[in-house]
Every structure is written in structure tokens, then in C-alpha cells.
C-alpha atoms as a PDB file:
ATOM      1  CA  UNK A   1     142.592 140.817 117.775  1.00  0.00           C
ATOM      2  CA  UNK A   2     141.396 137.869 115.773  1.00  0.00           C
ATOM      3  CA  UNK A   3     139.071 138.405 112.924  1.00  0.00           C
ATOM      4  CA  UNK A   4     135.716 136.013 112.533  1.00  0.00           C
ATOM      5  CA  UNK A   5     135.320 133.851 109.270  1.00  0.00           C
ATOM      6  CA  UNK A   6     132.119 136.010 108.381  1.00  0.00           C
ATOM      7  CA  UNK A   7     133.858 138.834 108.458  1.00  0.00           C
ATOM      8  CA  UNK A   8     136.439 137.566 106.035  1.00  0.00           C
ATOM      9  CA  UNK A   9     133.760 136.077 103.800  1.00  0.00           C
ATOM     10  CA  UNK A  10     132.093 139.661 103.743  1.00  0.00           C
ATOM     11  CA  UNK A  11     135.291 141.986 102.920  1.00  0.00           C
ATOM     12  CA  UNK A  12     135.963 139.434 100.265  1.00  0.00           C
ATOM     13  CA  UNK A  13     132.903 139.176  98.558  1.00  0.00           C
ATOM     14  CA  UNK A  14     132.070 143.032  98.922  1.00  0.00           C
ATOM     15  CA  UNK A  15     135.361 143.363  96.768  1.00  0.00           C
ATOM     16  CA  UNK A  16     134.653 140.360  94.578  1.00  0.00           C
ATOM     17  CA  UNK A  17     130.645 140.401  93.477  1.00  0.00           C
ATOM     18  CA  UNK A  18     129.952 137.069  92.949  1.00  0.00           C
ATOM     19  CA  UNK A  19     133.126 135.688  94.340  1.00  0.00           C
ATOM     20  CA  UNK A  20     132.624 132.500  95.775  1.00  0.00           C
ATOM     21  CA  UNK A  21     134.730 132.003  99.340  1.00  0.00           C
ATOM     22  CA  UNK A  22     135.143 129.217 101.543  1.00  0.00           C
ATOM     23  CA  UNK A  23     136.999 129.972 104.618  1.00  0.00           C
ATOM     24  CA  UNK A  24     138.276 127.233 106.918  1.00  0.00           C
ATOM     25  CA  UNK A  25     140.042 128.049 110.598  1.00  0.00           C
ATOM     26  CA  UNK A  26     143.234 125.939 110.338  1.00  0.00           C
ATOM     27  CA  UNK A  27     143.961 126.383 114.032  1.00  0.00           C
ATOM     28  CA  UNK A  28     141.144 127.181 115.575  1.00  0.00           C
ATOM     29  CA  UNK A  29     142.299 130.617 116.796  1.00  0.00           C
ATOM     30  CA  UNK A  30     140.764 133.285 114.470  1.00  0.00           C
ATOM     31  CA  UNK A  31     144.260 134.144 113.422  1.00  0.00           C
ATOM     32  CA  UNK A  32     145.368 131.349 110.756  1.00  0.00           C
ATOM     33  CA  UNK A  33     142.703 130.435 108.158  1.00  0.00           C
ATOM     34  CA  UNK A  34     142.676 128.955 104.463  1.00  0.00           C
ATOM     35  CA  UNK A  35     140.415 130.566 102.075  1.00  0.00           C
ATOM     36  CA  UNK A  36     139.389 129.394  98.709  1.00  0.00           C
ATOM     37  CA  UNK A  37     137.996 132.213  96.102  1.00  0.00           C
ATOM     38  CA  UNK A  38     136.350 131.872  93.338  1.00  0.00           C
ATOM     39  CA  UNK A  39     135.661 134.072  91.067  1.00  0.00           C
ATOM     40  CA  UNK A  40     135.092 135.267  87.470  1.00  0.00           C
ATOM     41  CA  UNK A  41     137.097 138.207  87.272  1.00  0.00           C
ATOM     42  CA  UNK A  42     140.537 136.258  87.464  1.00  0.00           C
ATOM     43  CA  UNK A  43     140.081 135.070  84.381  1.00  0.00           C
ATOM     44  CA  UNK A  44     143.012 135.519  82.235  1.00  0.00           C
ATOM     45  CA  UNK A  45     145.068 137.481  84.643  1.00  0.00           C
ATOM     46  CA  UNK A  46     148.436 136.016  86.731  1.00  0.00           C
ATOM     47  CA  UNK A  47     147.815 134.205  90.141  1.00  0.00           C
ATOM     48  CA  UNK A  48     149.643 136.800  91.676  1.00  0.00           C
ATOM     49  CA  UNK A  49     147.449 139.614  90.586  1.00  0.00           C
ATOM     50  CA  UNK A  50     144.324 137.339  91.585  1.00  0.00           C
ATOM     51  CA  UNK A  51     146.035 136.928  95.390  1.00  0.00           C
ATOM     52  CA  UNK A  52     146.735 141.167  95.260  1.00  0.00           C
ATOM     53  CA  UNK A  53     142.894 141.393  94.691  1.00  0.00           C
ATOM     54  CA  UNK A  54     142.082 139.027  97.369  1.00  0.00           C
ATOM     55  CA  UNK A  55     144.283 141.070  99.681  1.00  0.00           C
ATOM     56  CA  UNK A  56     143.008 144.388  98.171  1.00  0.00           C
ATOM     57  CA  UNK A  57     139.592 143.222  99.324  1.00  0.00           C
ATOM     58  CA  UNK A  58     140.473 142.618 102.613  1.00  0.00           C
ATOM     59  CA  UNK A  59     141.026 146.158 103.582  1.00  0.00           C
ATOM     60  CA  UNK A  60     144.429 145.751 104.931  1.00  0.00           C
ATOM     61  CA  UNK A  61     143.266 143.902 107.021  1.00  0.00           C
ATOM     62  CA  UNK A  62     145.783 141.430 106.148  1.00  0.00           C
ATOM     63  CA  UNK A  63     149.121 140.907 108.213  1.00  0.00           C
ATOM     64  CA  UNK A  64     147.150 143.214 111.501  1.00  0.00           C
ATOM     65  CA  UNK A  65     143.698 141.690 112.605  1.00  0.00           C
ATOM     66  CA  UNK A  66     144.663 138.594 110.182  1.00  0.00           C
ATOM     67  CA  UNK A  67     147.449 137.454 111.106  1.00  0.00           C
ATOM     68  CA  UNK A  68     147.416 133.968 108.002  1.00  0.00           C
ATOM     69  CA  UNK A  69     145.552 133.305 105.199  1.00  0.00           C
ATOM     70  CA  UNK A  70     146.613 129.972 103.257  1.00  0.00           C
ATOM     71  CA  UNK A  71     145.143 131.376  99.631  1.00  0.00           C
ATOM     72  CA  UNK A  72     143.532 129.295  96.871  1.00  0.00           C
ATOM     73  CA  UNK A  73     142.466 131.372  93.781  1.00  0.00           C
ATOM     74  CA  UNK A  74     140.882 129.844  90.757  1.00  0.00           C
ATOM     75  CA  UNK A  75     138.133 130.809  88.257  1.00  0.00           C
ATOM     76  CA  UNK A  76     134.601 128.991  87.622  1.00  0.00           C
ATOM     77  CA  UNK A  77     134.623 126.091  85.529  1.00  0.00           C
END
């Protein structure tokens, strides 16, 4: 069950406010995509904690309905 770049986009920023996402389909399958997230709130804290909250905001949806997320994490300049 592959999961739409929308949908993605919508988890994310419903756990993010004001997270900026860009989601591209690396395969064009609905199961591999690279996402790039923006976003205030990881200022100051570890990129690992930043990808955890990306994940967290997915719902774990992660690793079922998506099956590979290439992730980019950064804050606004």
C-alpha cells in the first residue's frame, strides 16, 4: 500500500506547524520518496532528534505504508 505525496506533506506539517516540506517520488512508485523539512523548531537540537520528529509526525506510518524516505532536515535561514 503506497502512500501519496499529499498525504506525507499533511502528517508532516500537522506535526510540524509551519514546517516547510518538499516531497519528491524518487522512483515513481509511492513507496521511495525524499523529503526536505523545514522548520523552526529544530533549532538548536541534534539532527537525529529533528529526523525522530519527522518520523513522530508521520504516525508510524514509516517502515508500513512508507516503505523510504531519503530525509533532509534543516532550520530557516
Amino acid at each position: 500500500m503506497a502512500m501519496s505525496k499529499s498525504e506525507i506533506v499533511r502528517l508532516i506539517e500537522g506535526g510540524l506547524p509551519g514546517a516547510i516540506v518538499k516531497i519528491e517520488d524518487l522512483r515513481g512508485d509511492g513507496d521511495h520518496y525524499a523529503a526536505n523539512v523545514v522548520y523552526k523548531g529544530f533549532r538548536g537540537i541534534s539532527r537525529i532528534k529533528q529526523h525522530q520528529m519527522v518520523y513522530e509526525a508521520l504516525k508510524g506510518n514509516m517502515g508500513d505504508t512508507l516503505h523510504a524516505l531519503a530525509l533532509q532536515t534543516s532550520v530557516p535561514e
